[in-house]
C-alpha atoms as a PDB file:
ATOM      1  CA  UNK A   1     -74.062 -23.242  38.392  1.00  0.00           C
ATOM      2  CA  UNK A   2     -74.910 -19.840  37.511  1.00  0.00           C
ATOM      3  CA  UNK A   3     -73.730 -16.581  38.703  1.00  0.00           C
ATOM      4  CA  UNK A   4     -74.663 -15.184  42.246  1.00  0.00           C
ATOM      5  CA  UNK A   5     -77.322 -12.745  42.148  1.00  0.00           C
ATOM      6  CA  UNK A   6     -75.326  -9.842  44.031  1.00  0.00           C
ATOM      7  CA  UNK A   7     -72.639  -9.751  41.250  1.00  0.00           C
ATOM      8  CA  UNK A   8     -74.949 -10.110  38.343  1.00  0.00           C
ATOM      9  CA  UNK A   9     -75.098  -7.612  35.644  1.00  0.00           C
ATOM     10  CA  UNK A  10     -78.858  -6.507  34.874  1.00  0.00           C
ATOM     11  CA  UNK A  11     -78.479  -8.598  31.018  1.00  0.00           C
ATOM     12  CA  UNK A  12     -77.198 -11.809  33.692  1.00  0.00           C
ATOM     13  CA  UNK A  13     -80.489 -11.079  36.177  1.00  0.00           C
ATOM     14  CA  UNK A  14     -82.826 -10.590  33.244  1.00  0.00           C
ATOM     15  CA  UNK A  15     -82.236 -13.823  30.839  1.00  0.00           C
ATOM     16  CA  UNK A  16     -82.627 -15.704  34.102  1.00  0.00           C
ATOM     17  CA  UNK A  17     -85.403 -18.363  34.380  1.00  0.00           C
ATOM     18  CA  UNK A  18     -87.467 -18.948  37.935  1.00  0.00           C
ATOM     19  CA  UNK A  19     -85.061 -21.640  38.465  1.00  0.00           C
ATOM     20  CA  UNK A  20     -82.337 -19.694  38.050  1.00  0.00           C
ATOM     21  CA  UNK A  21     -83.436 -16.464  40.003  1.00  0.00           C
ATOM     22  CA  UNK A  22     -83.898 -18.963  43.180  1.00  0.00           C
ATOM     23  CA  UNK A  23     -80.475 -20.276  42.605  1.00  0.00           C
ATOM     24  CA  UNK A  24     -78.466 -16.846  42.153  1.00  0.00           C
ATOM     25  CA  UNK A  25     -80.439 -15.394  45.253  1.00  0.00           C
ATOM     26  CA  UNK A  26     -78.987 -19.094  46.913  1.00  0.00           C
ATOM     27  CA  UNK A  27     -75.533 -18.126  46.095  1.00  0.00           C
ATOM     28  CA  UNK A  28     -75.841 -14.911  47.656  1.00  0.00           C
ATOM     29  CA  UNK A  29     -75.856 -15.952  50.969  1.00  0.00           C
ATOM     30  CA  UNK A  30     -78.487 -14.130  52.825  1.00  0.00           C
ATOM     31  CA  UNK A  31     -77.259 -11.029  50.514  1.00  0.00           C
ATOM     32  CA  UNK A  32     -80.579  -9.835  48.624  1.00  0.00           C
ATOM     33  CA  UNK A  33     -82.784  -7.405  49.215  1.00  0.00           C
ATOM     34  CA  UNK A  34     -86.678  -7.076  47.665  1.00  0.00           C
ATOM     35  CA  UNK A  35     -88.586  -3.923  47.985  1.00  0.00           C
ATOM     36  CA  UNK A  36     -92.492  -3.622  47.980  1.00  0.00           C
ATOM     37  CA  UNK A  37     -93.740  -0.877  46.292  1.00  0.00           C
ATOM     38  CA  UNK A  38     -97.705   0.266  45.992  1.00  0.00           C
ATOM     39  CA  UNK A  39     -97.635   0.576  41.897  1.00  0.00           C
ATOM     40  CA  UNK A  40    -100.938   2.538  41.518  1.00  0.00           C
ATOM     41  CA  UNK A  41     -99.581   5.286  43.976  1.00  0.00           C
ATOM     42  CA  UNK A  42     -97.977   8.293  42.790  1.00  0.00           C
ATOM     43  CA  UNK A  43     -94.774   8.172  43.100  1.00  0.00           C
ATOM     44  CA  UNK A  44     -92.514   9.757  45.403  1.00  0.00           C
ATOM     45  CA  UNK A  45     -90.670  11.356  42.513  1.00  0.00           C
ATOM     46  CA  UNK A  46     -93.610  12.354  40.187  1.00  0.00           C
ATOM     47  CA  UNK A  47     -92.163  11.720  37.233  1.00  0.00           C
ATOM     48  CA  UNK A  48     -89.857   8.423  37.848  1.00  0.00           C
ATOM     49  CA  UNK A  49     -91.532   5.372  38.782  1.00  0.00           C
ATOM     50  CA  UNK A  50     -91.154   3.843  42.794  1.00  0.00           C
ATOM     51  CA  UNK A  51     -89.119   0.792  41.259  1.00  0.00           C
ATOM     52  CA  UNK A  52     -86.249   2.949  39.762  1.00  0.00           C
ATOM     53  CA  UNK A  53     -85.652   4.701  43.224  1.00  0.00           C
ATOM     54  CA  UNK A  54     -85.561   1.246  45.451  1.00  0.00           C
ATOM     55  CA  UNK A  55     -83.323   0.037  42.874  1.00  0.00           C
ATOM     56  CA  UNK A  56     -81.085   3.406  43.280  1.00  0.00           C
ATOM     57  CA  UNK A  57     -81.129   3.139  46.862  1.00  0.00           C
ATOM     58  CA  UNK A  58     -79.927  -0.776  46.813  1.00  0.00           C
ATOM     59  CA  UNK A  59     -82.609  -3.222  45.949  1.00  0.00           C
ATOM     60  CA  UNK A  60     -82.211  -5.750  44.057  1.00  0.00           C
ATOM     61  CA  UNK A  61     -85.803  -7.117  43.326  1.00  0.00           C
ATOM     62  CA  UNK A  62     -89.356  -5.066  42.944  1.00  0.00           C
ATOM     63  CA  UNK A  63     -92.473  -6.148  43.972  1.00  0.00           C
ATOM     64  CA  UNK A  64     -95.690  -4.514  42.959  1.00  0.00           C
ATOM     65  CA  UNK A  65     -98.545  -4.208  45.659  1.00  0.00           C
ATOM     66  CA  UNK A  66    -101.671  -3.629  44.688  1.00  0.00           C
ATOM     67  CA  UNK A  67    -101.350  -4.164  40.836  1.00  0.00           C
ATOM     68  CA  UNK A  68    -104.808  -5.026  39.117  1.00  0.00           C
ATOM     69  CA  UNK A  69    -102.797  -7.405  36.428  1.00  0.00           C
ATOM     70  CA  UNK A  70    -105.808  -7.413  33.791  1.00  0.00           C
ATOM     71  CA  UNK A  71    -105.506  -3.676  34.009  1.00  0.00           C
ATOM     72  CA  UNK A  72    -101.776  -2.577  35.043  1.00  0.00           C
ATOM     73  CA  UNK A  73    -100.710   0.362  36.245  1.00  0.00           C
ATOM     74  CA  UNK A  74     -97.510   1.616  37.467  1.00  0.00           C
ATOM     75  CA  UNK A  75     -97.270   5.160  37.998  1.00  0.00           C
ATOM     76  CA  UNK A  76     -94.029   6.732  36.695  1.00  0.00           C
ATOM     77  CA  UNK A  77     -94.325   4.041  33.715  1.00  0.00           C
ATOM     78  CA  UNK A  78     -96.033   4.324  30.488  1.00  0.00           C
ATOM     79  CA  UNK A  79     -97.410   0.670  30.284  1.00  0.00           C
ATOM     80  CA  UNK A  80     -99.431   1.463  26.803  1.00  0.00           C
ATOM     81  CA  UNK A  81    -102.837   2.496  26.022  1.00  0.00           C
ATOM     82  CA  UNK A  82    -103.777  -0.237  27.917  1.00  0.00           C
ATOM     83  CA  UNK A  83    -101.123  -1.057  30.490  1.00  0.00           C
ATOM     84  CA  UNK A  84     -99.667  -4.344  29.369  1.00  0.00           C
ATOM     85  CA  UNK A  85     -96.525  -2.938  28.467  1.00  0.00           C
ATOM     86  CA  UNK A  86     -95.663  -1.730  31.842  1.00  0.00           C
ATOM     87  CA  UNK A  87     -94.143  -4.663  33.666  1.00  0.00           C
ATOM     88  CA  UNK A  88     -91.750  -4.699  29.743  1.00  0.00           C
ATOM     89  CA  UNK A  89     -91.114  -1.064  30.354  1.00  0.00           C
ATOM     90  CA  UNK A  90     -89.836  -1.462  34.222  1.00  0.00           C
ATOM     91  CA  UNK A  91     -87.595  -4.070  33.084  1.00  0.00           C
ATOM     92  CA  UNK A  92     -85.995  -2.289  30.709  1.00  0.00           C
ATOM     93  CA  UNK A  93     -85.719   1.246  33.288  1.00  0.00           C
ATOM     94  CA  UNK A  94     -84.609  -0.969  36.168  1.00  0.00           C
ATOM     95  CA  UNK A  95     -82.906  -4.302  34.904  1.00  0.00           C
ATOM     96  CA  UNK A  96     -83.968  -6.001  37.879  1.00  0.00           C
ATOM     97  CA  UNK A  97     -86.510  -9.078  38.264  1.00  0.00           C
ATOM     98  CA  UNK A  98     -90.259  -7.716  39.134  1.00  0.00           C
ATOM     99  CA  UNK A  99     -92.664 -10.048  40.839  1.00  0.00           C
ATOM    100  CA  UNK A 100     -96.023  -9.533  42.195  1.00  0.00           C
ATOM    101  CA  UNK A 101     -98.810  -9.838  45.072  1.00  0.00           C
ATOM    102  CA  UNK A 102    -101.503 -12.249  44.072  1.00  0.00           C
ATOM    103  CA  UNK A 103    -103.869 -12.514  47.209  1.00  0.00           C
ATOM    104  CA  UNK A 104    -105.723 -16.414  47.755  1.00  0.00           C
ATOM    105  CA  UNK A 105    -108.903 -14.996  49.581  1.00  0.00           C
ATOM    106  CA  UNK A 106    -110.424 -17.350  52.090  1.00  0.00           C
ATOM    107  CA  UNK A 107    -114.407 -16.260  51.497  1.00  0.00           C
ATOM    108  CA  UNK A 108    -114.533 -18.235  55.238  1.00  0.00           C
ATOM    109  CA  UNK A 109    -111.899 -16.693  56.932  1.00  0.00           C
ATOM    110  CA  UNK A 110    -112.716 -16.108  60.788  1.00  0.00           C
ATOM    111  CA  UNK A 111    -111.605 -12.184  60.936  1.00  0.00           C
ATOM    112  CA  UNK A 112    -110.349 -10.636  63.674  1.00  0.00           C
ATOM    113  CA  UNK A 113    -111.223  -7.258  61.850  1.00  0.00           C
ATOM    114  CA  UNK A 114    -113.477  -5.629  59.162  1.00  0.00           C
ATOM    115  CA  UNK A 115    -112.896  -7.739  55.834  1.00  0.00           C
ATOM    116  CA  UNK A 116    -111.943  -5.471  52.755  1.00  0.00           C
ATOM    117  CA  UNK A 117    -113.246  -6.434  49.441  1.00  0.00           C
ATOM    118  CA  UNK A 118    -109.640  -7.487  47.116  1.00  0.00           C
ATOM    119  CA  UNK A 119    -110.025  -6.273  43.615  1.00  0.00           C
ATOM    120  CA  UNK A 120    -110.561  -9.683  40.705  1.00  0.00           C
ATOM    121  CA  UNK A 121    -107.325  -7.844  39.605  1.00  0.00           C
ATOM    122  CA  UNK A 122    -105.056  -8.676  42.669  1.00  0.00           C
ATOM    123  CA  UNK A 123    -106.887 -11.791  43.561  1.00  0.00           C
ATOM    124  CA  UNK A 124    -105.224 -15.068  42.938  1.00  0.00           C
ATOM    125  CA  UNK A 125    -107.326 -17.095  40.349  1.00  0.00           C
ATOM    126  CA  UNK A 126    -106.442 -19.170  37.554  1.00  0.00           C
ATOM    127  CA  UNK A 127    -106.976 -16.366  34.959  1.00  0.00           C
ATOM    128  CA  UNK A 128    -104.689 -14.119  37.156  1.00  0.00           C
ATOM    129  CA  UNK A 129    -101.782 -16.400  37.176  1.00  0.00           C
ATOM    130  CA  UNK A 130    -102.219 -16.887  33.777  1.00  0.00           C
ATOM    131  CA  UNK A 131    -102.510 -12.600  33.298  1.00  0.00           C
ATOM    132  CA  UNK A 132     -98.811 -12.667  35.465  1.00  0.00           C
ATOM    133  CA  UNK A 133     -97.198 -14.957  32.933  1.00  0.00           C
ATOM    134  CA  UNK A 134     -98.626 -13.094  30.068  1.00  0.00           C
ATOM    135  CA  UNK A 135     -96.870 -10.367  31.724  1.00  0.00           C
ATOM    136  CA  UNK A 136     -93.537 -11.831  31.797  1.00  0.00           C
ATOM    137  CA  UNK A 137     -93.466 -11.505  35.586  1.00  0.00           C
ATOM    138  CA  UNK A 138     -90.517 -12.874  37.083  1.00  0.00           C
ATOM    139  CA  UNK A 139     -92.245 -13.607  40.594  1.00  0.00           C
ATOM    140  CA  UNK A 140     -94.868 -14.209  42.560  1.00  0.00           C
ATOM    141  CA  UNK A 141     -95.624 -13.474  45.914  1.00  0.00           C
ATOM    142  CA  UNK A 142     -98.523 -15.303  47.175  1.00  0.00           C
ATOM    143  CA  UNK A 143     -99.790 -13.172  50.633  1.00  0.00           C
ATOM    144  CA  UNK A 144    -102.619 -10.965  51.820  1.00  0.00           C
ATOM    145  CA  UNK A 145    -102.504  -6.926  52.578  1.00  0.00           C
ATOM    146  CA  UNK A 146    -104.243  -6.221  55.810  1.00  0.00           C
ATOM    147  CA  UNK A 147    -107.757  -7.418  56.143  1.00  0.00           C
ATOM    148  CA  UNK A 148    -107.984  -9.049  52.773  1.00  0.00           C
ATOM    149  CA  UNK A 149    -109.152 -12.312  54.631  1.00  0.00           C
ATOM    150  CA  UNK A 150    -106.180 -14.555  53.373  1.00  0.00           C
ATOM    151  CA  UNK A 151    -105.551 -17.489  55.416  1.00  0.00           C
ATOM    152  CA  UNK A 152    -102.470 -20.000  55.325  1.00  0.00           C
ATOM    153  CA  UNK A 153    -104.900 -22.599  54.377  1.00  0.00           C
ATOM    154  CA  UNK A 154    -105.709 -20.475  51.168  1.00  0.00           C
ATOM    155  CA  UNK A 155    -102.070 -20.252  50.157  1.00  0.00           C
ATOM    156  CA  UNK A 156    -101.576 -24.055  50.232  1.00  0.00           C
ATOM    157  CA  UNK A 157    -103.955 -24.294  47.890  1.00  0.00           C
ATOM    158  CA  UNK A 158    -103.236 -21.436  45.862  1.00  0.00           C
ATOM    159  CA  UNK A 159     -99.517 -22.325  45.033  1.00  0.00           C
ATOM    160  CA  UNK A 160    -100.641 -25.354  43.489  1.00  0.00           C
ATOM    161  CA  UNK A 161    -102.858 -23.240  41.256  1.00  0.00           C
ATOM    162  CA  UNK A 162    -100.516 -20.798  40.546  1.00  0.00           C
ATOM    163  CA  UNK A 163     -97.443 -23.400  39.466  1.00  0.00           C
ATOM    164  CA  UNK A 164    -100.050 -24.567  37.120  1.00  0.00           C
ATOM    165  CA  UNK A 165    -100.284 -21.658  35.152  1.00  0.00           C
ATOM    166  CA  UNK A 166     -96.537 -19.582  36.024  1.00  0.00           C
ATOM    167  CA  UNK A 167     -93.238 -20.171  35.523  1.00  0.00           C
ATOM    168  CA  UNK A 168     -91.890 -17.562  37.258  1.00  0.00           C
ATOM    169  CA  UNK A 169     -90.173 -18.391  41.026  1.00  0.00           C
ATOM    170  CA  UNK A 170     -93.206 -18.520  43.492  1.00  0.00           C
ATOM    171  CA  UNK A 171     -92.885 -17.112  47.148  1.00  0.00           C
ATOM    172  CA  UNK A 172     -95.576 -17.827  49.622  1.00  0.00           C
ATOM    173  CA  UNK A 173     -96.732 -16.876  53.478  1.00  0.00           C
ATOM    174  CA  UNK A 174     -97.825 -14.134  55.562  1.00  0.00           C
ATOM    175  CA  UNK A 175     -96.079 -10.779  56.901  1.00  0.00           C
ATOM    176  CA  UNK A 176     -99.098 -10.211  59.660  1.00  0.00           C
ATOM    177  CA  UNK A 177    -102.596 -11.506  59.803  1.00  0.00           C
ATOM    178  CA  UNK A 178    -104.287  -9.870  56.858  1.00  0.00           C
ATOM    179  CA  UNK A 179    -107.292  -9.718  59.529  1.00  0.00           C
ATOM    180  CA  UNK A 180    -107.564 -13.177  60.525  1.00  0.00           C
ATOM    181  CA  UNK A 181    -107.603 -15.130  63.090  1.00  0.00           C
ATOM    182  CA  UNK A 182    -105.059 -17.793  62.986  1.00  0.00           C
ATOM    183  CA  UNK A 183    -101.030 -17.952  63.514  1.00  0.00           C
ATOM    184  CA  UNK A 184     -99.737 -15.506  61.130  1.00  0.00           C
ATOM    185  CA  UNK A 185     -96.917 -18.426  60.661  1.00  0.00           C
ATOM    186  CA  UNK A 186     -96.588 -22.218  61.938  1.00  0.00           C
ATOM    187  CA  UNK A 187     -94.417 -25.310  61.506  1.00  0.00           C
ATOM    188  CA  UNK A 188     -97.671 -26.778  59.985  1.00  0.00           C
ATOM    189  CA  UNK A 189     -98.400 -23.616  57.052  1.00  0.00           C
ATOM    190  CA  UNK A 190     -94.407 -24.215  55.890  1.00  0.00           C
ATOM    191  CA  UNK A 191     -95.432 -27.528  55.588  1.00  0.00           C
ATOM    192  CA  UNK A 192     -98.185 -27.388  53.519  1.00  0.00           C
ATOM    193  CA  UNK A 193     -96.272 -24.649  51.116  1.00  0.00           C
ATOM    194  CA  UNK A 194     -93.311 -26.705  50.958  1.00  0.00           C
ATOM    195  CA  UNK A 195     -95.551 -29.676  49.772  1.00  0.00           C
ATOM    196  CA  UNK A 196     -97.383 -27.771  47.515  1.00  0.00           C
ATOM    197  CA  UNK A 197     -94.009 -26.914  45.764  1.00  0.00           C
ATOM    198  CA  UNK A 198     -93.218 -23.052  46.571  1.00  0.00           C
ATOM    199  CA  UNK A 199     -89.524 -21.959  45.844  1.00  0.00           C
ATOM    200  CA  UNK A 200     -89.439 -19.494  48.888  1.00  0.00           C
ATOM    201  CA  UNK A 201     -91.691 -19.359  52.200  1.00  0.00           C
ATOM    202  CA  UNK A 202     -91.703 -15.864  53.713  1.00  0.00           C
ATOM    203  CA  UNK A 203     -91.822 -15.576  57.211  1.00  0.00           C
ATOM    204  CA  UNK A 204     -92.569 -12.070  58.801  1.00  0.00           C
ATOM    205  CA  UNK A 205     -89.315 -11.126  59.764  1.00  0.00           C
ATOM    206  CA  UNK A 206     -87.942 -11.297  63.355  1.00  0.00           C
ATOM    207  CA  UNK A 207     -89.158  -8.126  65.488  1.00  0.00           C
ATOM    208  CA  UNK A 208     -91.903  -7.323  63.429  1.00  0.00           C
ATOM    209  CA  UNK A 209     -94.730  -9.419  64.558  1.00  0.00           C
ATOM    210  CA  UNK A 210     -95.551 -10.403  68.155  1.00  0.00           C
ATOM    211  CA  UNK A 211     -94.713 -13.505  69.504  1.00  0.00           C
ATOM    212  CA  UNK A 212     -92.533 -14.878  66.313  1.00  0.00           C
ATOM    213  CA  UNK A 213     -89.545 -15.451  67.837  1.00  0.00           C
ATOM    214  CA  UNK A 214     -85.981 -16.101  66.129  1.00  0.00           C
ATOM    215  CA  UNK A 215     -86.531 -19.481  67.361  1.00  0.00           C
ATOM    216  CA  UNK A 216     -89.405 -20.272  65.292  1.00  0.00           C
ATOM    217  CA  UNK A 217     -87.741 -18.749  62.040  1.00  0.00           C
ATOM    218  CA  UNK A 218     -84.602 -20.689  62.344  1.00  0.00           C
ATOM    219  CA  UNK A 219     -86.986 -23.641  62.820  1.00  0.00           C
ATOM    220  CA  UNK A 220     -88.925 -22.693  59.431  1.00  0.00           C
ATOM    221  CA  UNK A 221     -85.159 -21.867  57.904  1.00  0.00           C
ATOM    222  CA  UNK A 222     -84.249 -25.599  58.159  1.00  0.00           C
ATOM    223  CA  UNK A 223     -87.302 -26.997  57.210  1.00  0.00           C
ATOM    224  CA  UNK A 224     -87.392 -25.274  53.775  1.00  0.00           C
ATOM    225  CA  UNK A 225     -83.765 -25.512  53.309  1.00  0.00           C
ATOM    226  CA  UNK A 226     -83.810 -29.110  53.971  1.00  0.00           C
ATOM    227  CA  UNK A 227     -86.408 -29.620  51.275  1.00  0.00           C
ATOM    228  CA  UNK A 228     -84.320 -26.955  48.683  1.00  0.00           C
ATOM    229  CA  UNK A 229     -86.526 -24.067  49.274  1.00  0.00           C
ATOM    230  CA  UNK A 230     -85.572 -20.301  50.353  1.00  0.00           C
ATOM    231  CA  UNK A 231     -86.856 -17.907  52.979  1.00  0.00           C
ATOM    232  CA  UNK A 232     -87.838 -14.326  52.974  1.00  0.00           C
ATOM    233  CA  UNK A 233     -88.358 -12.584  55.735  1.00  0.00           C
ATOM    234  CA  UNK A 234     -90.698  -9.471  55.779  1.00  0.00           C
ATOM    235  CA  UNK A 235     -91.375  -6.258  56.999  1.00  0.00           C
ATOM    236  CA  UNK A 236     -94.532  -5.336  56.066  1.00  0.00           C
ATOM    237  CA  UNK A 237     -95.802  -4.432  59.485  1.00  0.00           C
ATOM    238  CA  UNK A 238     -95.303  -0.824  58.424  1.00  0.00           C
ATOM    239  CA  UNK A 239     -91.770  -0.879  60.689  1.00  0.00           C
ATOM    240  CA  UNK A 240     -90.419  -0.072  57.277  1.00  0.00           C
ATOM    241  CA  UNK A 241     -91.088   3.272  57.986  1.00  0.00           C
ATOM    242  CA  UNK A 242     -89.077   3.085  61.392  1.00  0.00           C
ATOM    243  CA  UNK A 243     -85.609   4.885  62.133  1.00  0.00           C
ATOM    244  CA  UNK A 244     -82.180   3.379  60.642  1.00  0.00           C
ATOM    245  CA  UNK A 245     -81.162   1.950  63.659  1.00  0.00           C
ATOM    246  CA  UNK A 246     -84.268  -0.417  64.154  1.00  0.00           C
ATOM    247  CA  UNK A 247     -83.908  -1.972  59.942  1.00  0.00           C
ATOM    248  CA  UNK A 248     -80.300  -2.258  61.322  1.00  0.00           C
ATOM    249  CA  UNK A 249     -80.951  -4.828  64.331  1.00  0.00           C
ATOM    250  CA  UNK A 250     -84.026  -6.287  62.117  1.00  0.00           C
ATOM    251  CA  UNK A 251     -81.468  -7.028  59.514  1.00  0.00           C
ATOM    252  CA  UNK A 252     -79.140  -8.665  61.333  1.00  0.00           C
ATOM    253  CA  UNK A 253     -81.210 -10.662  63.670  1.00  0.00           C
ATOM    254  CA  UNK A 254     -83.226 -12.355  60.910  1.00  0.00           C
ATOM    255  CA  UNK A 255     -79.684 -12.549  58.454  1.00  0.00           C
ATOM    256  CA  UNK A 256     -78.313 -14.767  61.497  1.00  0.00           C
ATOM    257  CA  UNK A 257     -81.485 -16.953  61.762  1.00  0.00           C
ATOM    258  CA  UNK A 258     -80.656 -17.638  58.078  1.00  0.00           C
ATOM    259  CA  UNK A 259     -82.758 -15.949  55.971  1.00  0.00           C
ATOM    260  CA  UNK A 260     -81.690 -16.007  51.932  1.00  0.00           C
ATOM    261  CA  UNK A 261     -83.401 -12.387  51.105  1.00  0.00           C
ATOM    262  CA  UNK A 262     -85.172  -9.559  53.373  1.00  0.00           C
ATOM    263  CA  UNK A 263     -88.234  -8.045  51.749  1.00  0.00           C
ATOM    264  CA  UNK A 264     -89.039  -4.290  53.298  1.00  0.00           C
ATOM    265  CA  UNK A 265     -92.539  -3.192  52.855  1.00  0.00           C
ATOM    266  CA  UNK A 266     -94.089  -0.450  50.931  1.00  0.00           C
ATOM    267  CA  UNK A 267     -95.554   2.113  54.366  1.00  0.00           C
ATOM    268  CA  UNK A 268     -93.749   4.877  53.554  1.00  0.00           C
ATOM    269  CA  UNK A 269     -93.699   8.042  51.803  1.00  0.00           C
ATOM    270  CA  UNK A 270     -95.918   7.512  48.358  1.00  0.00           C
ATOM    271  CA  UNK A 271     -96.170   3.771  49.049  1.00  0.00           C
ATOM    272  CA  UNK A 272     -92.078   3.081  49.323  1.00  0.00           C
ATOM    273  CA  UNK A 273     -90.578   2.629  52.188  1.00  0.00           C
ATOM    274  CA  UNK A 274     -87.647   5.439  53.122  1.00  0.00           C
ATOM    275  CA  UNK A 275     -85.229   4.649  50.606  1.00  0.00           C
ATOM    276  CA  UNK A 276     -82.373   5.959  53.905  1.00  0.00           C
ATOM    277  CA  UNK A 277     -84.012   2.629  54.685  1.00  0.00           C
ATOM    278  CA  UNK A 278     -83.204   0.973  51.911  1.00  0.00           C
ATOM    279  CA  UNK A 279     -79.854   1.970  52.274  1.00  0.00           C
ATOM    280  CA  UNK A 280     -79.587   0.841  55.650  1.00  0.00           C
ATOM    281  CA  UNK A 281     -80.721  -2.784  54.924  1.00  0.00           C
ATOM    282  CA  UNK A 282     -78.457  -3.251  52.134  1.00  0.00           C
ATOM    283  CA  UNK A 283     -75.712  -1.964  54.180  1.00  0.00           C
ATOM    284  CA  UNK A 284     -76.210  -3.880  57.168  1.00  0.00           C
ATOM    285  CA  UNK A 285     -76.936  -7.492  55.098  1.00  0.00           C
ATOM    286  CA  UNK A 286     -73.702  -6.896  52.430  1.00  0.00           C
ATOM    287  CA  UNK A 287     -71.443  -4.064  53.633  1.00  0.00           C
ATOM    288  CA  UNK A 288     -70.750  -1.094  51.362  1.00  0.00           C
ATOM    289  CA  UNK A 289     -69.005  -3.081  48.619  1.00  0.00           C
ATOM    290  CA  UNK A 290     -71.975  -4.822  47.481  1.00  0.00           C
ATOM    291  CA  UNK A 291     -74.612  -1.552  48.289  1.00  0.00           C
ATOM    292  CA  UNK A 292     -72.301   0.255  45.995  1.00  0.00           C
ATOM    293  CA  UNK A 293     -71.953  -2.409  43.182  1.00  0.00           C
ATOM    294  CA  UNK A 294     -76.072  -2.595  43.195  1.00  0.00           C
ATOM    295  CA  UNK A 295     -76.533   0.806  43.455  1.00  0.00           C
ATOM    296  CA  UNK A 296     -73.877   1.871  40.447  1.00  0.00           C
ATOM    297  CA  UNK A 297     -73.860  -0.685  38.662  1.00  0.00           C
ATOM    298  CA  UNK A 298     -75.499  -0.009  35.081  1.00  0.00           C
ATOM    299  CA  UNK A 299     -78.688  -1.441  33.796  1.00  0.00           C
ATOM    300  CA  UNK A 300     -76.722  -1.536  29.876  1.00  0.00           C
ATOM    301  CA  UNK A 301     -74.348  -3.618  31.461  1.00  0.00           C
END
């Protein structure tokens, strides 16, 4: 057994495998925290990248949103003349495991509003989960921004594709709709992921989508556990921009329906969310012990 991700040191979190990543975040018991940032934005900071301030502020994984990964660019980060040193450079600046959002568009989604044309860059296809490993990405989140046309359908299939090609840990599911019109998440979507072989299924979290009740996600928490997958649950319904007192009770009502990590979404000032929000969810999920052992503890380490 290896160590549990919310006492690892960044040299621990970094040698780690996909396997491995899914088993530390196991041991942490509902203790881990993964912040969306938008990596072409500018920064908040101009001159530091998004990732190192959610990591200051408590995370404990980065995902980039909206990454073209045959042409990267994180702002704050010099990735190279042409990029593909950036996701190397983060790694070294943050110590933390960096993952990100491939979107399976359905060209036949039914939309329930205008469909935006995804980049070939953040698109899931074989030669962009082959661009991800090249990358030395550590994970994958397989999902669709709003009105990207994404269905549940899509992902099924795309996880298959993408475990082909990556051997990073591969999450999969839907915050919100991403503009179409089907259940954003159903007993029969886990399913499908969980035969298709993804590591975690994220589930928009508790109080952020309407209708999805704790219910359901304690429902989808047993199903995936009971098979030896995780769950995430998300906020990417722009409530990451909310007060501190609403990421409290979000927090806690999803961390009792079971919920191995929280993700909080990237609406927020220069594409992060507040990092007083940050705070807040690490706080709430592991206490100031554990906010203060992420937050000093040193990448040389």
């Amino acid at each position: 057994m290896g160590k549990r991700f919310i006492s690892a040191n960044a040299s621990e979190i970094l040698a780690m495998d996909g396997a491995a990543l899914k088993q530390s975040i196991q041991a942490s018991e509902g203790r881990v925290i993964v912040t969306e940032t938008v990596a072409a934005r500018e920064p908040r900071v101009k001159d530091i990248s998004n990732a190192e301030i959610a990591h200051a502020f408590g995370a404990d994984l980065i995902l980039l949103n909206g990454l073209d990964v045959f042409s990267p660019v994180v702002h704050g980060i010099d990735g190279g003349d042409d990029g593909r040193e950036a996701i190397r450079e983060l790694h070294r600046l943050v110590g933390s495991p960096i993952g990100v959002n491939l979107e399976p568009v359905d060209d036949n989604a039914v939309m329930t509003s205008t469909k935006k044309v995804i980049p070939r860059g953040r698109r899931l296809s074989r030669e962009s989960a082959k661009a991800i490993e090249e990358l030395g990405m550590d994970f994958v989140c397989l999902t669709g921004n709003p009105g990207s046309g994404v269905t549940n359908d899509s992902i099924a299939r795309g996880i298959t594709l993408v475990k082909e090609e990556f051997s990073g840990m591969v999450i999969a599911g839907k915050m919100h709709a991403a503009g179409v019109n089907e259940p954003v998440c159903d007993a029969e979507a886990v399913v499908a992921f969980l035969d298709a072989g993804a590591d975690v299924i994220l589930a928009p979290a508790v109080g952020t989508v309407p209708g999805f009740r704790d219910e359901e996600l304690v429902e989808i928490v047993r199903a995936a556990h009971e098979r030896g997958a995780l769950v995430m649950s998300a906020i990417g319904t722009s409530q990451e921009g909310s007060d501190v007192s609403t990421i409290r009770e979000i927090a806690l009502r999803n961390k009792i329906c079971g919920v191995d990590m929280q993700h909080i979404g990237d609406s927020g000032y220069a594409g992060l969310a507040p990092v007083e929000n940050i705070y807040a969810l690490s706080v709430a999920l592991r206490g100031t012990h554990h906010t203060v052992s992420r937050m000093a503890r040193s990448i040389n380490r």
